[in-house]
Protein backbone atom coordinates (compact mmCIF):
# COMPACT_ATOMS: atom_id res chain seq x y z
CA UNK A 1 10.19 -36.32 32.76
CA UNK A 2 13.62 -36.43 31.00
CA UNK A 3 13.14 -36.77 27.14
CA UNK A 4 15.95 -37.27 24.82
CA UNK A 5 15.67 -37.15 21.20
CA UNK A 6 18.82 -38.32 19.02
CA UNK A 7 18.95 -36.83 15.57
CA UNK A 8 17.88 -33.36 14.44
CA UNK A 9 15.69 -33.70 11.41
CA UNK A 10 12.35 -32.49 11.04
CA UNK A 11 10.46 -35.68 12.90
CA UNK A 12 12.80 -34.13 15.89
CA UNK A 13 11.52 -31.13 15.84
CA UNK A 14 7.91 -32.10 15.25
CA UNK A 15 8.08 -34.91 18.64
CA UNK A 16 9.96 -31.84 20.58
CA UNK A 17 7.07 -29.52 20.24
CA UNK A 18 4.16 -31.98 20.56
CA UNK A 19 6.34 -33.48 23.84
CA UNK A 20 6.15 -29.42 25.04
CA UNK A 21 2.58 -28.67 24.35
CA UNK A 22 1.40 -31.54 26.23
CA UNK A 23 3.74 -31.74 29.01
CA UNK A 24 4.83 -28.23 29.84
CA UNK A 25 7.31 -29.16 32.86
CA UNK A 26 9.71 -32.40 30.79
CA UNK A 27 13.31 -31.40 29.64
CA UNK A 28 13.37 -31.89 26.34
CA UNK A 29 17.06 -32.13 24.76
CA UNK A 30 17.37 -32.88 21.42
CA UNK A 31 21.18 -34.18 19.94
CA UNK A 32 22.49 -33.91 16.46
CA UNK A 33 26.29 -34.25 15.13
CA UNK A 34 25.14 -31.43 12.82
CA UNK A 35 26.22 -27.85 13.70
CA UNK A 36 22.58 -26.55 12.75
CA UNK A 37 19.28 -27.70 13.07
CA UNK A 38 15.65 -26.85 11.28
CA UNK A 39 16.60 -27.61 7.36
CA UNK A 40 14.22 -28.70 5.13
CA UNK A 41 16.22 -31.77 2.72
CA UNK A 42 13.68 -31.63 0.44
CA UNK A 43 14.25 -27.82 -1.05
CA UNK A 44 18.09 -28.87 -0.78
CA UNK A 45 17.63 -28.69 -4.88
CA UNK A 46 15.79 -25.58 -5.02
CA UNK A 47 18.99 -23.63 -3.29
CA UNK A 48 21.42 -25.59 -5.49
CA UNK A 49 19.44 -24.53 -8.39
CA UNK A 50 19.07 -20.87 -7.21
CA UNK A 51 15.13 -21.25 -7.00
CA UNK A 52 15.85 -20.29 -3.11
CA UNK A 53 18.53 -17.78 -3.08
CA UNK A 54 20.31 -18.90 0.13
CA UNK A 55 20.49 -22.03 2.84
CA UNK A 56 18.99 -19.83 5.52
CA UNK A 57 15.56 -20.02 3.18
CA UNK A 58 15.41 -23.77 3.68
CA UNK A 59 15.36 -23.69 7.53
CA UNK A 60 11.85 -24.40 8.59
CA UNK A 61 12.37 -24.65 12.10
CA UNK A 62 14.40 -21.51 13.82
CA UNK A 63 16.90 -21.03 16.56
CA UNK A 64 14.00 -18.83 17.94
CA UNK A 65 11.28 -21.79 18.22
CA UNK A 66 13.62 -24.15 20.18
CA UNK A 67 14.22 -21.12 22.82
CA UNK A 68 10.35 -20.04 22.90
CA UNK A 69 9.54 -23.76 23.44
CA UNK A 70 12.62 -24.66 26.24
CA UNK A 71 14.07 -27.06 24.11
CA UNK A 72 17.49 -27.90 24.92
CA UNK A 73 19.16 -28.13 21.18
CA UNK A 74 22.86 -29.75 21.19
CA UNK A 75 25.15 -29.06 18.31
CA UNK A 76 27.36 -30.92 16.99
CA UNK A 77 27.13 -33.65 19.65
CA UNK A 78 27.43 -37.34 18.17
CA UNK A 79 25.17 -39.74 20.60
CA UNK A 80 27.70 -42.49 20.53
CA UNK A 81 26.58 -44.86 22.84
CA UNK A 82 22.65 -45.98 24.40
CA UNK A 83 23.32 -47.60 28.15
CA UNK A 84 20.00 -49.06 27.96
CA UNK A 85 19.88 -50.91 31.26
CA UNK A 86 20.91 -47.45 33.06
CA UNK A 87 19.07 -45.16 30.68
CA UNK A 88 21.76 -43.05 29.86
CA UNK A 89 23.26 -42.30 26.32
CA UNK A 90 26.99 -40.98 25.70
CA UNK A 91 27.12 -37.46 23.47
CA UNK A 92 29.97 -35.19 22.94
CA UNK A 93 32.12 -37.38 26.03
CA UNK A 94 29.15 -36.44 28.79
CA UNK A 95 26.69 -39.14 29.71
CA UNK A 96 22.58 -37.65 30.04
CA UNK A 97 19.68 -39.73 31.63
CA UNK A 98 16.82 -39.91 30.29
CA UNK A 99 13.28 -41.15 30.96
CA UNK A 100 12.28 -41.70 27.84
CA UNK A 101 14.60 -41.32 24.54
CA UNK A 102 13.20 -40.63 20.49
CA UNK A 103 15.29 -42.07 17.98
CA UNK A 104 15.76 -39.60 14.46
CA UNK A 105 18.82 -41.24 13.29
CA UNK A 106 17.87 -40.68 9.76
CA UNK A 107 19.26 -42.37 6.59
CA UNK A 108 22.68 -42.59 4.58
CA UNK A 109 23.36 -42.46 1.09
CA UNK A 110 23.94 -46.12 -1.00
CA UNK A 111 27.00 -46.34 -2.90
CA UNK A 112 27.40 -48.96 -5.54
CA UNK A 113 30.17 -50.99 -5.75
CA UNK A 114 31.57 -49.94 -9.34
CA UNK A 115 35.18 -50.69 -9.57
CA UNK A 116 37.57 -47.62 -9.75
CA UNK A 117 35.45 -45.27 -7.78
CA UNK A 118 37.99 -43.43 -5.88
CA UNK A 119 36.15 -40.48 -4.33
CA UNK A 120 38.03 -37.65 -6.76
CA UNK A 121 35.03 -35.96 -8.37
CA UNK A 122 32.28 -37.85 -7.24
CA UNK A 123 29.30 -36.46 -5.46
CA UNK A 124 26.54 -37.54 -3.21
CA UNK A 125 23.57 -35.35 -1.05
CA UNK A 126 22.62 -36.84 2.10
CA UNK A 127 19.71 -35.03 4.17
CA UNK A 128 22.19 -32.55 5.67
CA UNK A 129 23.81 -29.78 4.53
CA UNK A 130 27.88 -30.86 4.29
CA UNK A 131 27.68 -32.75 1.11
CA UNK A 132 25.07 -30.23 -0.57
CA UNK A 133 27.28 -27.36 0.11
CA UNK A 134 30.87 -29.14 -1.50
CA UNK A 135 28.28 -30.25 -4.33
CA UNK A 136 27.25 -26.51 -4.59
CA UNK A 137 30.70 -25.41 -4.81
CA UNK A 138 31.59 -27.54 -7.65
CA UNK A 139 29.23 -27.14 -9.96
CA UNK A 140 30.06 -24.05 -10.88
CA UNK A 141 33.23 -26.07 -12.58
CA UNK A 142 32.31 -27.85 -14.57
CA UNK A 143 29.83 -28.44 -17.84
CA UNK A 144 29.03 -32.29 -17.69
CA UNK A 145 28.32 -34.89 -15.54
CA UNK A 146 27.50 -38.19 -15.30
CA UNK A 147 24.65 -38.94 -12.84
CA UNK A 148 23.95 -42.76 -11.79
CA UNK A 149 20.95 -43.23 -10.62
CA UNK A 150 17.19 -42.68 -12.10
CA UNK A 151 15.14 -42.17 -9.41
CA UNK A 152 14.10 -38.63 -7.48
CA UNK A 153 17.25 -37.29 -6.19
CA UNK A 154 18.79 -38.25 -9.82
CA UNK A 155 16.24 -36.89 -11.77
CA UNK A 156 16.17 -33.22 -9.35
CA UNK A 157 19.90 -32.77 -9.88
CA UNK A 158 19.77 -33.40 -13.47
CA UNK A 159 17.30 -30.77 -13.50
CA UNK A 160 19.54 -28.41 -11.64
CA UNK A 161 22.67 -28.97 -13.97
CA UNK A 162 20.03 -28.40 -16.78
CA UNK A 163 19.45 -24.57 -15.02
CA UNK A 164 23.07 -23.73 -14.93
CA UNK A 165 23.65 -24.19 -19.04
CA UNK A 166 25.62 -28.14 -18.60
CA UNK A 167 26.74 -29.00 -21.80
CA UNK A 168 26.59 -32.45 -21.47
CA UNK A 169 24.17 -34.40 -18.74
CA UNK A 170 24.11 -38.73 -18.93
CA UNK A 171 21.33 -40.28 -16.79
CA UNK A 172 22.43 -43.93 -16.36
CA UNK A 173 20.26 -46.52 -14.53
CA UNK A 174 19.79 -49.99 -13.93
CA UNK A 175 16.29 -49.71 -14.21
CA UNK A 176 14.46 -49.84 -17.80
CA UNK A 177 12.30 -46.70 -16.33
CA UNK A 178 12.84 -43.75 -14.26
CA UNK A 179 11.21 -43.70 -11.27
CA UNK A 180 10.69 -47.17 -10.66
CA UNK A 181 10.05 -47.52 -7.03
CA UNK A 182 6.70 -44.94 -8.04
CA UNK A 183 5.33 -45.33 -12.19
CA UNK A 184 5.61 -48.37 -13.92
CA UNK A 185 6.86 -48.56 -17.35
CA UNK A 186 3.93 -47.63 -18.95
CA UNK A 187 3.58 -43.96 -17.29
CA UNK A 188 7.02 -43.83 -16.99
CA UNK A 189 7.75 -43.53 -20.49
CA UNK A 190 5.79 -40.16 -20.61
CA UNK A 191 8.70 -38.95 -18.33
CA UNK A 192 11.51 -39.96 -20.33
CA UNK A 193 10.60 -38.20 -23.68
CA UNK A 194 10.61 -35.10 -21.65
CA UNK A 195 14.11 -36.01 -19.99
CA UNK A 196 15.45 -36.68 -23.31
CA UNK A 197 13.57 -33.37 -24.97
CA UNK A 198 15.08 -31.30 -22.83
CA UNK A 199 19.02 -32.55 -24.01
CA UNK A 200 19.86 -34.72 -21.54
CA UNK A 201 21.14 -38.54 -22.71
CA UNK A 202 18.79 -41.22 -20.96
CA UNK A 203 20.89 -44.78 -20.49
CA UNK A 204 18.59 -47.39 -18.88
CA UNK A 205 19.01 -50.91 -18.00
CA UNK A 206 22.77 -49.90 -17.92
CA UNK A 207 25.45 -51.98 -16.87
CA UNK A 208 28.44 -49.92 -15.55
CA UNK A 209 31.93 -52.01 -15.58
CA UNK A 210 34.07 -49.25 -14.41
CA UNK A 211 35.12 -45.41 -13.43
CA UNK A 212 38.11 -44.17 -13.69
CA UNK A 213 39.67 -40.72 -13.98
CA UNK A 214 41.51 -39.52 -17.55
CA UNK A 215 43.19 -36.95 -17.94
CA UNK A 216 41.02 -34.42 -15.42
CA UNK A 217 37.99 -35.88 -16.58
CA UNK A 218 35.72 -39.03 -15.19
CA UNK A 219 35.02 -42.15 -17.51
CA UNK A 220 32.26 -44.71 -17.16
CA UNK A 221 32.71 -47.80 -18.78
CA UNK A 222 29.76 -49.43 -20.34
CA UNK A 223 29.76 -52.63 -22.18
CA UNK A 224 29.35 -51.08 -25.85
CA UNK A 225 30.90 -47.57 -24.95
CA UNK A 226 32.64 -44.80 -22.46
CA UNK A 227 31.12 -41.64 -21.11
CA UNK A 228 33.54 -38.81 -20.44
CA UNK A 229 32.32 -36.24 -17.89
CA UNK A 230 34.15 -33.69 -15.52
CA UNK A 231 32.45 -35.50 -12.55
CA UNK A 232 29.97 -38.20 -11.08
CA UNK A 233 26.81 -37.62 -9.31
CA UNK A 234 25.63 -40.79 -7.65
CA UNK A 235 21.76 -40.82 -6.94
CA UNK A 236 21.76 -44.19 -5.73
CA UNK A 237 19.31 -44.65 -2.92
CA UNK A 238 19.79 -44.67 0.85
CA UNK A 239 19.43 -47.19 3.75
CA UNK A 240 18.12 -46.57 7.22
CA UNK A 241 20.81 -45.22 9.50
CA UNK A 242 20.69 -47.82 12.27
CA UNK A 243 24.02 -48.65 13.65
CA UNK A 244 23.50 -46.66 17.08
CA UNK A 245 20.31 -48.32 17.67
CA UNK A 246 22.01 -51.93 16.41
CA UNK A 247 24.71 -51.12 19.19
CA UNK A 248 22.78 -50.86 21.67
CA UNK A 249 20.95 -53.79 21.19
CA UNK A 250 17.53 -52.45 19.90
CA UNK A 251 15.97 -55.04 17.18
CA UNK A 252 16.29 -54.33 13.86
CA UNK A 253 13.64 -55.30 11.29
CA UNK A 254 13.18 -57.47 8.46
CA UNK A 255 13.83 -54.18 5.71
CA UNK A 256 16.78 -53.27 7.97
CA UNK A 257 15.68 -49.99 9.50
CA UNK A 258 14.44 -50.29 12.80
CA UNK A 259 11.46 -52.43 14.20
CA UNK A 260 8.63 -50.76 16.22
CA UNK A 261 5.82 -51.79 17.39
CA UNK A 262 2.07 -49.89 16.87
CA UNK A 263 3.04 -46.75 19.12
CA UNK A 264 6.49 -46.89 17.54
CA UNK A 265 8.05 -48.44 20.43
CA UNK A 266 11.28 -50.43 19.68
CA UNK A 267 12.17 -53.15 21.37
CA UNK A 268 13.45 -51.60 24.26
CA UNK A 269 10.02 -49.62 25.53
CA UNK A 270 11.65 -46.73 26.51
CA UNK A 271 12.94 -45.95 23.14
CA UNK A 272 10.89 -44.46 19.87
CA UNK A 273 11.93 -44.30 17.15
CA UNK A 274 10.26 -41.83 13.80
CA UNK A 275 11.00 -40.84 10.84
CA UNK A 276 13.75 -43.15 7.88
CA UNK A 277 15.17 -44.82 10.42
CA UNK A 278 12.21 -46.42 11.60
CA UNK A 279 10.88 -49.74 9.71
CA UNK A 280 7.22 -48.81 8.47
CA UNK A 281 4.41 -51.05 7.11
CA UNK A 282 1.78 -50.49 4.43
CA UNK A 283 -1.66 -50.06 4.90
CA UNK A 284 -2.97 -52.34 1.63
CA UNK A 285 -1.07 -55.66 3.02
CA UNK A 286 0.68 -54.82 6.10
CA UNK A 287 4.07 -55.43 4.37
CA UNK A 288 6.83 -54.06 6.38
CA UNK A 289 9.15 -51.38 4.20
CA UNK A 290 11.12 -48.07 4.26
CA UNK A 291 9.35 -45.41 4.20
CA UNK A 292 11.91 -42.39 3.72
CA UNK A 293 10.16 -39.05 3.33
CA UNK A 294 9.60 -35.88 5.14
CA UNK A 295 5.94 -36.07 5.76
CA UNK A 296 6.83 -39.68 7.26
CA UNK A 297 9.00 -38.13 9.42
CA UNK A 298 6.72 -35.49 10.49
CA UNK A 299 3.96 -37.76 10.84
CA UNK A 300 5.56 -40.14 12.82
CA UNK A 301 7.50 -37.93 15.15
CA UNK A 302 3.79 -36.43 15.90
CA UNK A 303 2.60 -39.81 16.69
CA UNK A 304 6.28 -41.51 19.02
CA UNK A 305 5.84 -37.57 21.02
CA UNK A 306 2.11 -38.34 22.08
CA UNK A 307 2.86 -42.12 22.99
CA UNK A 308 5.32 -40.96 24.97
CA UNK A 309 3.60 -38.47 26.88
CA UNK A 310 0.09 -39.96 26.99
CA UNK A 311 1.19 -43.46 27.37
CA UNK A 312 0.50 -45.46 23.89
CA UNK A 313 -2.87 -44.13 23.21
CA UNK A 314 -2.18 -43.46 19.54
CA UNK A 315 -1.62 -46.33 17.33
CA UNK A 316 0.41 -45.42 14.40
CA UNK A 317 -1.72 -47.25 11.51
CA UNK A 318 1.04 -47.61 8.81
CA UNK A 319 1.47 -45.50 5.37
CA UNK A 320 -0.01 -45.95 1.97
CA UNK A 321 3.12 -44.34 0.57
CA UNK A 322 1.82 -40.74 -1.17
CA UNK A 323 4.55 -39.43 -3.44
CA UNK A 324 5.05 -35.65 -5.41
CA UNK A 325 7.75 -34.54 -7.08
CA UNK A 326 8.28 -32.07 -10.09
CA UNK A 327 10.26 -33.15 -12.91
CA UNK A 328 11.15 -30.75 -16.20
CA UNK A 329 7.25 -29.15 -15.86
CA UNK A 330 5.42 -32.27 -14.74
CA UNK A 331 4.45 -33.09 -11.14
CA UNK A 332 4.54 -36.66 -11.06
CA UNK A 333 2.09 -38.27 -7.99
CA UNK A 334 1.48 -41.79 -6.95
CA UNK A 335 0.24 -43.48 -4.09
CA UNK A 336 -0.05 -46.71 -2.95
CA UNK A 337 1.56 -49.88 -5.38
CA UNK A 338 2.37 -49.95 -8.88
CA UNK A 339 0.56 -52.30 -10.73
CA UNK A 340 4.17 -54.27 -11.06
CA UNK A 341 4.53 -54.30 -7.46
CA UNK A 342 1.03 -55.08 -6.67
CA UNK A 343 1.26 -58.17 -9.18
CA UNK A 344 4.65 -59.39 -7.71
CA UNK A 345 3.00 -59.31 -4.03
CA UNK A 346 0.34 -62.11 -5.59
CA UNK A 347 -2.56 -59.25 -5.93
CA UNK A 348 -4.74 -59.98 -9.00
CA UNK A 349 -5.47 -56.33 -9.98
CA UNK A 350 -6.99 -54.77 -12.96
CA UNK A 351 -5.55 -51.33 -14.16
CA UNK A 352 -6.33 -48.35 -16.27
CA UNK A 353 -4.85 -45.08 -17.85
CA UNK A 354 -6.66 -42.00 -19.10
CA UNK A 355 -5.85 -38.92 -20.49
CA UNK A 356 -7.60 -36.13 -20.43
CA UNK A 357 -7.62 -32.40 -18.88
CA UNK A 358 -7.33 -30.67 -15.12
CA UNK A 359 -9.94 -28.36 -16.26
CA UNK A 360 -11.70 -26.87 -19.98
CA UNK A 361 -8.91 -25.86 -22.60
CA UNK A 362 -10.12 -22.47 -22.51
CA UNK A 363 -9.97 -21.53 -18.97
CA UNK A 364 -6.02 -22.81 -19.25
CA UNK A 365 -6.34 -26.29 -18.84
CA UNK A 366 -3.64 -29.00 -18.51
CA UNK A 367 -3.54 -32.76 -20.25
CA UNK A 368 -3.36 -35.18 -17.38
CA UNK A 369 -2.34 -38.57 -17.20
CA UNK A 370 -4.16 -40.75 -14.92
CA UNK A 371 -3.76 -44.74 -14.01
CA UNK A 372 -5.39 -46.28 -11.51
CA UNK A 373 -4.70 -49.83 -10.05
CA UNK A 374 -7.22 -51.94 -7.81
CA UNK A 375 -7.39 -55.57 -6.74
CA UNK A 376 -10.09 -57.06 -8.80
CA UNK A 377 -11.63 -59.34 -6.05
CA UNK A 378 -11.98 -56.38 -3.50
CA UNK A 379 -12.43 -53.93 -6.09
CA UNK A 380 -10.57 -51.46 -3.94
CA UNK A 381 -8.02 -49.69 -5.31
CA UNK A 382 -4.33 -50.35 -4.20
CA UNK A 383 -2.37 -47.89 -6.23
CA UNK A 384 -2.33 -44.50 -8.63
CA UNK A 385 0.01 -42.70 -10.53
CA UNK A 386 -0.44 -39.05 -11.98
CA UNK A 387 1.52 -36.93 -14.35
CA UNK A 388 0.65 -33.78 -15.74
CA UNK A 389 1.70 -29.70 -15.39
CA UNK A 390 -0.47 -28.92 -12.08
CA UNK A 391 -3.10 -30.15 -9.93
CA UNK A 392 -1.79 -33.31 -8.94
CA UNK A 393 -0.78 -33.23 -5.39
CA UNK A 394 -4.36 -32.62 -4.08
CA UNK A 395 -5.85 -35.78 -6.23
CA UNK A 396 -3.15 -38.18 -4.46
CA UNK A 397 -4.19 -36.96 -0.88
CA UNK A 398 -7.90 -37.76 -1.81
CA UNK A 399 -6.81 -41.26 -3.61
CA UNK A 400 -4.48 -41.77 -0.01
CA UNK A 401 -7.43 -41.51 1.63
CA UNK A 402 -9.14 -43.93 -0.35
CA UNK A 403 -6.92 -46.62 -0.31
CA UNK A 404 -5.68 -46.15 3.27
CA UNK A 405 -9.92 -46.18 4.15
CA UNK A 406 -10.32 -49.15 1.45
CA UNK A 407 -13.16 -47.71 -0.03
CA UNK A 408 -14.81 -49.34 -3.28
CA UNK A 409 -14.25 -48.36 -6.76
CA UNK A 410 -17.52 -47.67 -7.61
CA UNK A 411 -18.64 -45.50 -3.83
CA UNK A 412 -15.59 -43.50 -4.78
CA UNK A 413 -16.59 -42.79 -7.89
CA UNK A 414 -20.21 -41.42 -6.66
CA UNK A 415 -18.20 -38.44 -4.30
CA UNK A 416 -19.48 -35.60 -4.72
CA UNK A 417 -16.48 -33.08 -6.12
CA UNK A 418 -16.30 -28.75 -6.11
CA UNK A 419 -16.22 -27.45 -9.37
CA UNK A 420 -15.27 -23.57 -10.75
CA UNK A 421 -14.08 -23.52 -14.03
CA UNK A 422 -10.79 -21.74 -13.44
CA UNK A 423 -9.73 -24.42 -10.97
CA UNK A 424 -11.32 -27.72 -12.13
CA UNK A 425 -13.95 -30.06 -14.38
CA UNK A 426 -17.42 -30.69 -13.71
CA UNK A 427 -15.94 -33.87 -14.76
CA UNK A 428 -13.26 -34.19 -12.75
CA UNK A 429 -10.48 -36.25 -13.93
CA UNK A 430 -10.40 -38.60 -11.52
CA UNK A 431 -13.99 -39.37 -11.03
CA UNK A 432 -13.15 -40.04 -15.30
CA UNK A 433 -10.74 -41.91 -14.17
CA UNK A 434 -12.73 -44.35 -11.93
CA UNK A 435 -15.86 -44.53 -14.02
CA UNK A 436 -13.38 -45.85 -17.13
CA UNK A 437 -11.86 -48.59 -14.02
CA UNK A 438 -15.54 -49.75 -13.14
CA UNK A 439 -16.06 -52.01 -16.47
CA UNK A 440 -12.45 -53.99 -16.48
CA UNK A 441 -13.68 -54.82 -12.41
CA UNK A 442 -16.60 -56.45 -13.66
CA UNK A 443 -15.52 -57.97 -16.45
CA UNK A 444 -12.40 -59.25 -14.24
């Protein structure tokens, strides 16, 4: 069997080796426009901000696995063309057959369409490592910048401008809370006071008119004032990357990245397709959405690699959407809806928020924020959002499980939980949590 597999980010790599261990005779050739393969996008800040103290520290997957596993790696080879009917796609100006084909297109950056943009000190990061590297070059510049944008990529670069001594840092969004698309306003706000302790000028619910360039420096116009900065960072989102696939004829879904069916078939059954590209669903109401994040990709490129082999014996059962990220000290987590979100889909859900500590005081405990959001019929819950200084990551994968498993409130709440001092509560926080959810059910 001839496998192809367009696009080199990590939900490549994953179907590659998953495609090798359980078919040890198919060519496997995987195609990217890139002229490396194996980063990780997601420590893309941690090199800008000199946590990791070179590019070759974010590469997770090496020159030396591809060889070990016979994987046939082709740099900076464009796929420009799927001849579906002949099963055949056009890279580099040579045409390669293939039996079955994985699309890992990916996704590309948003712009906005302010007037006066002009592309003269303007930045953007994309998953790859061209645009990080001329961003890298230029900060050491400059002292200020404007970034638009206030959700995760925003809020990680203010944080690196913040480690190399900026002056000056704005934060502008249209949004009246960072990280909108994860907290609502309400746990937001615990964010923002430390975004705006740590010196850097929060603008929400902005309104940008205009940028334009004065005098070497960049100026954004808003309706009751200008910002002057030496450059603009735009951390404006990104949309599936699906014009190969639209090309060729494959169907593209209602959210615009590209439909698949339970095995992550496309329309054309030869063809997969994994990762932020693909259009994904959620697990609480079977919406279709994107879905843009490493594990996703991972996950998913896992799941297209088996199909493929086995022959669509692995349903792919959707995503309930876990989220970490670490802003100024706090690791934010959430999973599932916010209760905004959950409201606008026509849920009726009940909600809570408690604060209280990841373990006792004395043994070096953290506060932790805590709100949990469940549909007051079911009494399941559909959502949860944590903030605090550690400990959060492992308390969303339990409360993914949850919701993706639709377990009860109040069974939930009756887990049994490990307890040492030094690394948790006999109490523990989210058990708190739950019990403190249980009376606004049944009163609802």
């Amino acid at each position: 069997m001839k496998v192809c597999i367009v696009g080199g980010g990590g939900g490549a790599s994953n179907a590659a080796n998953v495609i090798r261990r359980l078919d040890k005779d198919a060519q496997v050739d995987i195609f990217t426009k890139r002229s490396y393969i194996g980063i990780q996008p997601c420590e893309i800040p941690f090199v800008l901000a000199g946590f990791l103290p070179s590019w070759e520290n974010s590469y997770v997957f090496r020159d030396k696995f591809y060889r070990e596993q016979s994987i046939n790696v082709h740099l900076n080879t464009e796929v420009t063309e799927i001849i579906r009917d002949r099963k055949r796609l056009v890279a580099g100006g040579e045409s390669y057959h293939y039996d079955k084909a994985i699309l890992d297109l990916g996704a590309i950056p948003t712009i906005p369409p302010i007037s006066g943009m002009g592309g003269q000190n303007e930045f953007i990061l994309s998953t790859g490592m061209e645009t990080a590297k001329v961003f890298e070059e230029a900060i050491p510049r400059y002292s200020s910048a404007a970034i638009i944008g206030v959700g995760q990529i925003a809020l990680e670069v203010a944080g690196v401008l913040k480690a190399k001594n900026y002056d000056k840092i704005y934060l502008l969004g249209r949004s009246d809370h960072l990280l909108r698309a994860y907290l609502d306003k309400d746990m937001a706000e615990r964010i923002e006071s430390r975004v705006s302790g740590m010196g850097i000028e929060l603008i929400l619910s902005a309104k940008i008119n205009s940028i334009t360039s004065r005098h070497g420096k960049k100026v954004a116009s808003l309706p009751d004032r200008e910002l002057e900065a030496d450059f603009i960072f735009l951390g404006t989102g990104s949309a599936p990357n699906v014009e190969l696939a639209r090309k060729a004829g494959i169907k593209i879904g209602e959210s615009g990245a590209i439909a698949v069916n339970e095995y992550l078939q496309t329309s054309d059954p030869n063809i997969y397709a994994i990762g932020d590209c693909m259009e994904n669903w959620d697990r609480i109401i079977g919406r279709k959405r994107c879905y843009q994040t490493a594990t996703s990709g991972a996950v998913t490129g896992r799941v297209a690699a088996r199909n493929l082999v086995l022959g669509n014996v692995f349903p792919y059962q959707g995503t309930v959407m876990p989220f970490v990220t670490e802003v100024f000290g706090y690791q934010v987590g959430t999973v599932g809806f916010t209760e905004s979100y959950a409201r606008d889909q026509g849920l009726d859900v009940v909600s809570n928020i408690i604060s209280t500590a990841t373990r006792r005081r004395s043994f070096g405990g953290k506060t932790i924020h805590i709100k949990l959001i469940a549909e007051g019929k079911t009494k399941i819950l559909v959502g949860a959002q944590i903030i605090s200084e550690e400990l959060v990551a492992g308390k969303i994968d339990r409360l993914a499980v949850a919701i993706a498993e639709k377990i009860p409130v109040q069974r939930l709440a009756l887990i049994d939980t490990c307890y040492s001092p030094t690394v948790g509560s006999a109490y523990e926080s989210i058990i708190m949590a739950l019990d403190e959810l249980m009376p606004k059910l049944r009163s609802g």
